[in-house]
Protein backbone atom coordinates (compact mmCIF):
# COMPACT_ATOMS: atom_id res chain seq x y z
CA UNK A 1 0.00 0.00 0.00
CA UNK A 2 1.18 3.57 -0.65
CA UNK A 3 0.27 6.38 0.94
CA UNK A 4 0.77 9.87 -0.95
CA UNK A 5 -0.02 13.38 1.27
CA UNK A 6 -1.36 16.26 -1.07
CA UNK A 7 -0.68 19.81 0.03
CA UNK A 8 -3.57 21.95 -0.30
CA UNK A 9 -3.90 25.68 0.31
CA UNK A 10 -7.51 26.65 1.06
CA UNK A 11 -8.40 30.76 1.25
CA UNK A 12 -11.44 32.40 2.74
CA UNK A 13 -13.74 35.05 1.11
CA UNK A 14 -11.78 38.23 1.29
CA UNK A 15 -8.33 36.62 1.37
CA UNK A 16 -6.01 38.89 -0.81
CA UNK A 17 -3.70 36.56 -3.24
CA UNK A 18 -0.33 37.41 -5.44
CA UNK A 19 -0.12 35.89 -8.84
CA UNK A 20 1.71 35.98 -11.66
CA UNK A 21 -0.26 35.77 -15.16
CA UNK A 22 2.12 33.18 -16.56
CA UNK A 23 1.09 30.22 -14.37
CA UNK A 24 -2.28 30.43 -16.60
CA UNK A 25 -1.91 28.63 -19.57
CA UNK A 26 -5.40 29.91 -21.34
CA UNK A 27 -4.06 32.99 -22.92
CA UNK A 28 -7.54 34.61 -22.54
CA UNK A 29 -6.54 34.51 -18.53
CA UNK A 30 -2.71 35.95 -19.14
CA UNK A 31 -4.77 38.86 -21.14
CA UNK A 32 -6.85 39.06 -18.00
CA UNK A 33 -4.26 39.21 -15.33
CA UNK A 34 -1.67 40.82 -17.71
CA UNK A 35 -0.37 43.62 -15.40
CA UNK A 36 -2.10 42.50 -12.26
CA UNK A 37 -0.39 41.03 -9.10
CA UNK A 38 -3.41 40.65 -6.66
CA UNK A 39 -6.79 39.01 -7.01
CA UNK A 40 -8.89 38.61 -4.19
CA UNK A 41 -11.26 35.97 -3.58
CA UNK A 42 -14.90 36.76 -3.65
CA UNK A 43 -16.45 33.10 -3.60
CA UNK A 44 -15.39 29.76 -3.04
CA UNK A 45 -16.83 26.55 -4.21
CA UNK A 46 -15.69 22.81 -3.07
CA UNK A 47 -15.96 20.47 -5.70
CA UNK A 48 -16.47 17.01 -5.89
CA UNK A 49 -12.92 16.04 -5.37
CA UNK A 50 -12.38 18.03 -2.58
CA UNK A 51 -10.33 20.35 -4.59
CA UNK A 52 -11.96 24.29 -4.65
CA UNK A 53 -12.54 26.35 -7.32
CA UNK A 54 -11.77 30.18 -6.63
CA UNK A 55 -13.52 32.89 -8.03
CA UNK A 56 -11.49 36.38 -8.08
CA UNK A 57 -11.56 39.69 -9.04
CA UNK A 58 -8.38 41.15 -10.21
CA UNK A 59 -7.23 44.90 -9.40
CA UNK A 60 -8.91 45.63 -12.96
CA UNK A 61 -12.31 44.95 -11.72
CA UNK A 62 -11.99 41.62 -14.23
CA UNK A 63 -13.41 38.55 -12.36
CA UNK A 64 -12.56 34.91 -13.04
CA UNK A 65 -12.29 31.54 -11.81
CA UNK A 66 -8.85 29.66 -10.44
CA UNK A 67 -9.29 25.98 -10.24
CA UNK A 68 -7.02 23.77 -8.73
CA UNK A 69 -4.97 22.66 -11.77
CA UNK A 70 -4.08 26.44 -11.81
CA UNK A 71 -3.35 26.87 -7.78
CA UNK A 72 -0.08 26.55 -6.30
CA UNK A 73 1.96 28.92 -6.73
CA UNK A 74 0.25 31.59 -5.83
CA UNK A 75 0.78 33.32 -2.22
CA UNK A 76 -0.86 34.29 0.50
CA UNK A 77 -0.77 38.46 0.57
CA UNK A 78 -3.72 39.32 3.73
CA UNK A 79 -7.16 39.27 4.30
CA UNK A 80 -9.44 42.32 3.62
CA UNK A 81 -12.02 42.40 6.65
CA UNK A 82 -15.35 43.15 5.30
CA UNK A 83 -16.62 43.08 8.87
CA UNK A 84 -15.53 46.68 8.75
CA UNK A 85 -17.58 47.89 5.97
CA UNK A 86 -20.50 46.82 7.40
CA UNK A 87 -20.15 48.28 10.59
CA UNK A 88 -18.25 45.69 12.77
CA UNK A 89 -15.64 46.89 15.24
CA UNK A 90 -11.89 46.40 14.59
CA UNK A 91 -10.55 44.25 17.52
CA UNK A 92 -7.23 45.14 19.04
């Protein structure tokens, strides 16, 4: 029997990522993120597989989906507390 351990980064709603457009290999999403080096995540979906699908909006305003065969090298930048906006207190 083997036994294989898979790595997997998981971000929340708000989380504030750094990419680089070449790690795409559709060119319509190097067009997209051409001159961009932070999405953030606006919705997450788990699929099947355990794997999640990211859905982003890039500094642009251009939104688009990162699935898992696309994930991994990105990095973790912060998280943008939305908390805030709506009112929420900022804990110290």
């Amino acid at each position: 029997m083997k036994q294989t351990t898979i790595s997997v980064n998981v971000y929340e709603i708000g989380d504030i990522l750094k990419i680089n457009a070449k790690d795409f290999r559709l060119v319509a999403k190097q067009r997209d993120l051409d001159g961009c080096k932070r999405v953030m995540v606006i919705g997450a979906k788990q699929r099947l597989d355990k794997m999640y699908t990211y859905k982003v909006i890039t500094e642009k305003g251009v939104t688009l989906q990162l699935t898992p065969s696309e994930q991994g090298n990105e990095e973790y930048v912060g998280h943008v507390d939305l908390g805030l906006l709506m009112g929420g207190e900022r804990k110290a």
